[in-house]
C-alpha atoms as a PDB file:
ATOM      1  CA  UNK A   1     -53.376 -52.207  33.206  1.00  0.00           C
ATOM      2  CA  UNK A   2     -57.313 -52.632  33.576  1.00  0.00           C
ATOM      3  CA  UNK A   3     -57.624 -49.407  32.480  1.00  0.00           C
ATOM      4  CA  UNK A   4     -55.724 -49.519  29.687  1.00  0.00           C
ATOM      5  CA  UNK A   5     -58.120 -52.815  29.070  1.00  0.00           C
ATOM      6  CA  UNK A   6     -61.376 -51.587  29.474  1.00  0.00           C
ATOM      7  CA  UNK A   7     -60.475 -48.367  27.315  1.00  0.00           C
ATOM      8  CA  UNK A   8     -59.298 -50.777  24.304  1.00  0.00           C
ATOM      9  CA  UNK A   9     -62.146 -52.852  25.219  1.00  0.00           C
ATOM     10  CA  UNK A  10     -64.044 -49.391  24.532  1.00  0.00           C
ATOM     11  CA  UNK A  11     -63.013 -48.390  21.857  1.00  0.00           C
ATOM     12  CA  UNK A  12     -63.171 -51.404  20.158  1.00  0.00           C
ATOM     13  CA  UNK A  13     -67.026 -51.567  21.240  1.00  0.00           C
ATOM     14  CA  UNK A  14     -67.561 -48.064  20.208  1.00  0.00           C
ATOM     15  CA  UNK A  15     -65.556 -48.784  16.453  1.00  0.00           C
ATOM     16  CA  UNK A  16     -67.141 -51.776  16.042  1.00  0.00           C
ATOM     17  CA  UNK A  17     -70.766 -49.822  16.423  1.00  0.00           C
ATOM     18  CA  UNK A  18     -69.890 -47.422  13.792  1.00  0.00           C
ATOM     19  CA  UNK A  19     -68.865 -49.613  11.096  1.00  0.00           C
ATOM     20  CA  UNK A  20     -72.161 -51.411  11.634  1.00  0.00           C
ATOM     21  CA  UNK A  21     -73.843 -48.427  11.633  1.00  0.00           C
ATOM     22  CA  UNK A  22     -72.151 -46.992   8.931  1.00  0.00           C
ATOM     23  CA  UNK A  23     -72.399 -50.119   6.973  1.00  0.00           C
ATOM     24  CA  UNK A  24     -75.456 -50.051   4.530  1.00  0.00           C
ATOM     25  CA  UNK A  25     -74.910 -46.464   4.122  1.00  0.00           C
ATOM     26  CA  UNK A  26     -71.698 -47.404   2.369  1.00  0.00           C
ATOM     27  CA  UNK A  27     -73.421 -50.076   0.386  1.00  0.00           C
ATOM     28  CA  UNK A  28     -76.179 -48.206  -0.592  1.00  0.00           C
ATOM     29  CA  UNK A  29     -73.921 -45.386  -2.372  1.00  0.00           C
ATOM     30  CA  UNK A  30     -73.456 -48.764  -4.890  1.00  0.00           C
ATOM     31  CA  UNK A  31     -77.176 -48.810  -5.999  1.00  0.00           C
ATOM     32  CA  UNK A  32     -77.201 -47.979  -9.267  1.00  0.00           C
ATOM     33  CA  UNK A  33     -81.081 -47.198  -9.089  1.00  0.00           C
ATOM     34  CA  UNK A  34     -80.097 -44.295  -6.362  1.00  0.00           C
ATOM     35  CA  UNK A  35     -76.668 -43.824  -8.328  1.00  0.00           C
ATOM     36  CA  UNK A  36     -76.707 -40.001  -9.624  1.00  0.00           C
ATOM     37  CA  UNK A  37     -76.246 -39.766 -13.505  1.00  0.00           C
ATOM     38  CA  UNK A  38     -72.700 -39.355 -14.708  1.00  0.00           C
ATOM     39  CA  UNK A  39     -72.302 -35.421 -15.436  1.00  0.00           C
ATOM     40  CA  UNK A  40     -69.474 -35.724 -17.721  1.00  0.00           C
ATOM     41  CA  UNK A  41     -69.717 -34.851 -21.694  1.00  0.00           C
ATOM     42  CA  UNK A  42     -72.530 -33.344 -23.605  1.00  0.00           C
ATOM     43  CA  UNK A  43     -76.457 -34.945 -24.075  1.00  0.00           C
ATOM     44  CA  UNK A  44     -76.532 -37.295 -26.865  1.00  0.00           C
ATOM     45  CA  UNK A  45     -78.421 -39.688 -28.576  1.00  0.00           C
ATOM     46  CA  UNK A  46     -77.304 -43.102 -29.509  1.00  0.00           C
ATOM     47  CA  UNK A  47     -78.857 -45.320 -32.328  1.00  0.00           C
ATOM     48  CA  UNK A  48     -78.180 -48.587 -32.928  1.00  0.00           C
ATOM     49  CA  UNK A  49     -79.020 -50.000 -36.022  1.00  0.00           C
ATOM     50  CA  UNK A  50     -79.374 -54.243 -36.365  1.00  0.00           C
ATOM     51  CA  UNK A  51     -78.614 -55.198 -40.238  1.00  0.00           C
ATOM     52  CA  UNK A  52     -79.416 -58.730 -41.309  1.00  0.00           C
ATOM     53  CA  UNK A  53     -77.428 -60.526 -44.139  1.00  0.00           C
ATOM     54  CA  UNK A  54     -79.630 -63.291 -44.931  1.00  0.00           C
ATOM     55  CA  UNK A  55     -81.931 -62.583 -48.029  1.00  0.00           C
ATOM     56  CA  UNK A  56     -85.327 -63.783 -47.431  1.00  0.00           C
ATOM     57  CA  UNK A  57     -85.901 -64.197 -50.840  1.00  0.00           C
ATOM     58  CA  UNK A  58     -83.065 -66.999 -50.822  1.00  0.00           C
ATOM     59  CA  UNK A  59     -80.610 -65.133 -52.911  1.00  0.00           C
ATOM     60  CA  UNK A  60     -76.595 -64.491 -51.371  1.00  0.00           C
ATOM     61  CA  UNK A  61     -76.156 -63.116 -47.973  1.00  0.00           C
ATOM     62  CA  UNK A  62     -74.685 -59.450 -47.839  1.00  0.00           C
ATOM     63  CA  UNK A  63     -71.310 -59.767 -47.462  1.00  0.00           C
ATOM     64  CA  UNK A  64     -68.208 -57.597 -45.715  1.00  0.00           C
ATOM     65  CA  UNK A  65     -67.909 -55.658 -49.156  1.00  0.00           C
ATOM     66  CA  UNK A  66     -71.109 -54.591 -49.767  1.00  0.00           C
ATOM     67  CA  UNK A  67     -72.308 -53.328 -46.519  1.00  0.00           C
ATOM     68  CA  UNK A  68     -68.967 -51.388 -46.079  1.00  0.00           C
ATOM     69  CA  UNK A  69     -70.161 -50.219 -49.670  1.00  0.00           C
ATOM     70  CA  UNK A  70     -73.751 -49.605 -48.065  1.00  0.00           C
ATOM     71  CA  UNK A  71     -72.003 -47.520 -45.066  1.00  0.00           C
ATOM     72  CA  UNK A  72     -70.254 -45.349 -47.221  1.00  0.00           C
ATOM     73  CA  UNK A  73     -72.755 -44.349 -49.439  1.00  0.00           C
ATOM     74  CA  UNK A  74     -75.612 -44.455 -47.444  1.00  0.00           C
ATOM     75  CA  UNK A  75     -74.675 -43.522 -43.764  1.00  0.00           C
ATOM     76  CA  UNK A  76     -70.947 -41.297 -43.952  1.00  0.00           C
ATOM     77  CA  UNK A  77     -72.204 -38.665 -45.859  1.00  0.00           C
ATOM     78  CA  UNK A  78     -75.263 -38.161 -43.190  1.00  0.00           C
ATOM     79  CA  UNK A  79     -72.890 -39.213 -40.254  1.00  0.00           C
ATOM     80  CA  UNK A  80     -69.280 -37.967 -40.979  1.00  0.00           C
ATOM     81  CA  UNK A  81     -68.362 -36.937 -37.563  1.00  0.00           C
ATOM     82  CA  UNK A  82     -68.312 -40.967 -36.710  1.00  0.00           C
ATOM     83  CA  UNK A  83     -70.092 -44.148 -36.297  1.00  0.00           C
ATOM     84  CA  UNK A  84     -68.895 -47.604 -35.154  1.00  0.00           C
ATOM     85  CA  UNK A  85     -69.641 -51.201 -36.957  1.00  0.00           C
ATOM     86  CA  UNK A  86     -69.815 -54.304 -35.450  1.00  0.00           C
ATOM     87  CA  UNK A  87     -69.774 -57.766 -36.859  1.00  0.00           C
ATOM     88  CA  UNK A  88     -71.987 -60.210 -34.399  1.00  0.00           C
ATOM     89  CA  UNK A  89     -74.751 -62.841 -34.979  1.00  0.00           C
ATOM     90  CA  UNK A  90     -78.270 -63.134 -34.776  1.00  0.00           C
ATOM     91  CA  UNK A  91     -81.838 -64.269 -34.780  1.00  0.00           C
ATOM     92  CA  UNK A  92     -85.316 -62.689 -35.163  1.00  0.00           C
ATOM     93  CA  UNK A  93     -89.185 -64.189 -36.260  1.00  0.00           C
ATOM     94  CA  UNK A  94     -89.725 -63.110 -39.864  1.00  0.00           C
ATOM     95  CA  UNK A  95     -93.258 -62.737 -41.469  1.00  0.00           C
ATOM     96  CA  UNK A  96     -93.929 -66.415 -41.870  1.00  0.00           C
ATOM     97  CA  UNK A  97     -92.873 -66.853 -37.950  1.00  0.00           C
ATOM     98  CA  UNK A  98     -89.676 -68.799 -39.164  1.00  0.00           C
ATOM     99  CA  UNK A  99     -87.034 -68.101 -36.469  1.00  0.00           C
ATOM    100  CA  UNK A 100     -84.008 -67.059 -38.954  1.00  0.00           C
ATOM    101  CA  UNK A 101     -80.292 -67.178 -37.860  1.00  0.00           C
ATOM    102  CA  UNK A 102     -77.545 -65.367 -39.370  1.00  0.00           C
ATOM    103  CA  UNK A 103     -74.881 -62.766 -39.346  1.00  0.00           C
ATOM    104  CA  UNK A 104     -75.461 -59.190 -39.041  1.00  0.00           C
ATOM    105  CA  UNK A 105     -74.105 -56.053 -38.475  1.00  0.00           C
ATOM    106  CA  UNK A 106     -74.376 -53.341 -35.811  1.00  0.00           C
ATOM    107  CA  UNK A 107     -74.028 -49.905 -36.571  1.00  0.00           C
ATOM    108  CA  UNK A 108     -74.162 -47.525 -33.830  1.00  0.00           C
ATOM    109  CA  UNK A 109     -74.600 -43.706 -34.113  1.00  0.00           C
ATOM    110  CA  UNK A 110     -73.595 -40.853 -31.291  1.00  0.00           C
ATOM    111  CA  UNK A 111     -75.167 -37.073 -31.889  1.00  0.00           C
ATOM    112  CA  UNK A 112     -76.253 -34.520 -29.851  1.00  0.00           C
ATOM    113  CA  UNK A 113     -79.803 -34.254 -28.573  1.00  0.00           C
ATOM    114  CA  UNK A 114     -80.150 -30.939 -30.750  1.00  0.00           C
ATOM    115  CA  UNK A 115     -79.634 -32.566 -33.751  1.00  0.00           C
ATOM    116  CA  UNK A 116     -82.278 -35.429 -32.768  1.00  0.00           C
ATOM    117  CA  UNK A 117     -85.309 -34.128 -35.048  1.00  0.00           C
ATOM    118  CA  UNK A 118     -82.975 -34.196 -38.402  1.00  0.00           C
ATOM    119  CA  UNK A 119     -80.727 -37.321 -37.404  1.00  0.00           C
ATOM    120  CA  UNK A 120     -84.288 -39.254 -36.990  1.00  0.00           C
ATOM    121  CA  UNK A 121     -85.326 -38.552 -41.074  1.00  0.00           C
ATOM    122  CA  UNK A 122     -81.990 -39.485 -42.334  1.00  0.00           C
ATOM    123  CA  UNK A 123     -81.561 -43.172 -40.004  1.00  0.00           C
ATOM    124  CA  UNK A 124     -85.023 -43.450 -41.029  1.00  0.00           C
ATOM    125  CA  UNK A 125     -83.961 -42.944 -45.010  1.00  0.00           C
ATOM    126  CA  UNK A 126     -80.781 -45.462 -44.084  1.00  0.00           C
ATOM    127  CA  UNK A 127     -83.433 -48.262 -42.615  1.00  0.00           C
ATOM    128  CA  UNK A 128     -85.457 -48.013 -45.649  1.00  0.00           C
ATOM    129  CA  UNK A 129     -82.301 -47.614 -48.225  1.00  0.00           C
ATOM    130  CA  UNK A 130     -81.136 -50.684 -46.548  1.00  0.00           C
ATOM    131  CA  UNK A 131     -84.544 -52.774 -47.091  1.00  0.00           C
ATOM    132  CA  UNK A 132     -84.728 -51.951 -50.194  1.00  0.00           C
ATOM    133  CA  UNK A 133     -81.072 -52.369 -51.436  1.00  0.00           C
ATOM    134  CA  UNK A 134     -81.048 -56.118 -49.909  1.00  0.00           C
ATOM    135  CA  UNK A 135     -84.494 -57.197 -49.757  1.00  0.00           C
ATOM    136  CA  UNK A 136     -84.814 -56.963 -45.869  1.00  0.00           C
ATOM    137  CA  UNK A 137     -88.050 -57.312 -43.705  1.00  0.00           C
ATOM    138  CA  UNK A 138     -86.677 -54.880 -41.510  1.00  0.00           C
ATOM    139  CA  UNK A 139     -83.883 -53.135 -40.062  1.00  0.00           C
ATOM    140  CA  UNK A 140     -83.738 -53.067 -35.863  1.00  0.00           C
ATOM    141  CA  UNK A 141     -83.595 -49.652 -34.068  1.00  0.00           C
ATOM    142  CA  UNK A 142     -82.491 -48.711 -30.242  1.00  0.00           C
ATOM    143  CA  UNK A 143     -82.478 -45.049 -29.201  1.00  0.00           C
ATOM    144  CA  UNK A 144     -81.492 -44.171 -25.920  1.00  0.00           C
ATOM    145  CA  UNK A 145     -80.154 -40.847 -24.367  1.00  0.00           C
ATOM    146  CA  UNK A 146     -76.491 -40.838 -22.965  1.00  0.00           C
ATOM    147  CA  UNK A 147     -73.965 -38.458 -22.303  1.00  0.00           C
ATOM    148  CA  UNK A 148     -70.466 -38.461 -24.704  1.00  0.00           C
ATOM    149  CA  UNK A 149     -67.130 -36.735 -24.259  1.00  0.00           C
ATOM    150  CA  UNK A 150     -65.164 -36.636 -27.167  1.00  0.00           C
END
């Protein structure tokens, strides 16, 4: 029976030294800064785009109808493959350092890295149609690389 103890006794010493051991290995596989990249889908880009509604010039705020309107005039026939639009609410400085409030839109924009140099000219075009069309300062732009899978 002490045998039987001390080999228990043993093996639980021996177990218990390779889980700590073992231990921030395991953890460290979590760090996302040592994480590999997901290899799934092909290289894209995705653009978001940040649309005000509030007119600084004090007329109405853009509503549902009109930037749907805006989307399918000025972004689907660029974009027809597919885009996503999302209501939210924000704030930004404008020009006379007024912090404005209001309800936006978010329009975001998946295509491949080889079609980066054209999709750039024609989201620029859409920024500037969208100025223009609703007397905007400015419309907000993210670009970051990912990987899609469609």
């Amino acid at each position: 029976m002490n045998v039987h103890f001390t080999r228990n006794r043993a093996a639980l010493a021996i177990a218990g030294l390779l889980l700590t051991a073992a231990a921030p290995t395991a953890y460290a596989s979590f760090d996302t800064e040592t994480a590999p990249a997901p290899t799934r889908g092909t290289p894209y880009v995705e653009t978001q785009l940040f649309f005000g509604t509030e007119r600084p010039d004090g007329g109405p705020a853009v509503t549902d109808r009109q930037f749907m309107a805006f989307v399918d005039k000025e972004v689907t026939p660029d974009f027809p493959d597919g885009l996503t639009v999302q209501n939210g609410r924000g704030q930004w400085r404008d020009a006379n350092g007024k912090i404005e409030k209001e309800r936006s839109y978010e329009l975001i924009l998946l295509y491949p890295v080889t079609a980066a140099g054209a999709s750039d000219r024609k989201i620029e075009e859409i920024r500037r149609a969208y100025e223009k069309a609703f007397a905007q300062e400015a419309v907000g732009r993210v670009d970051d690389r990912t990987r899609a899978d469609f």
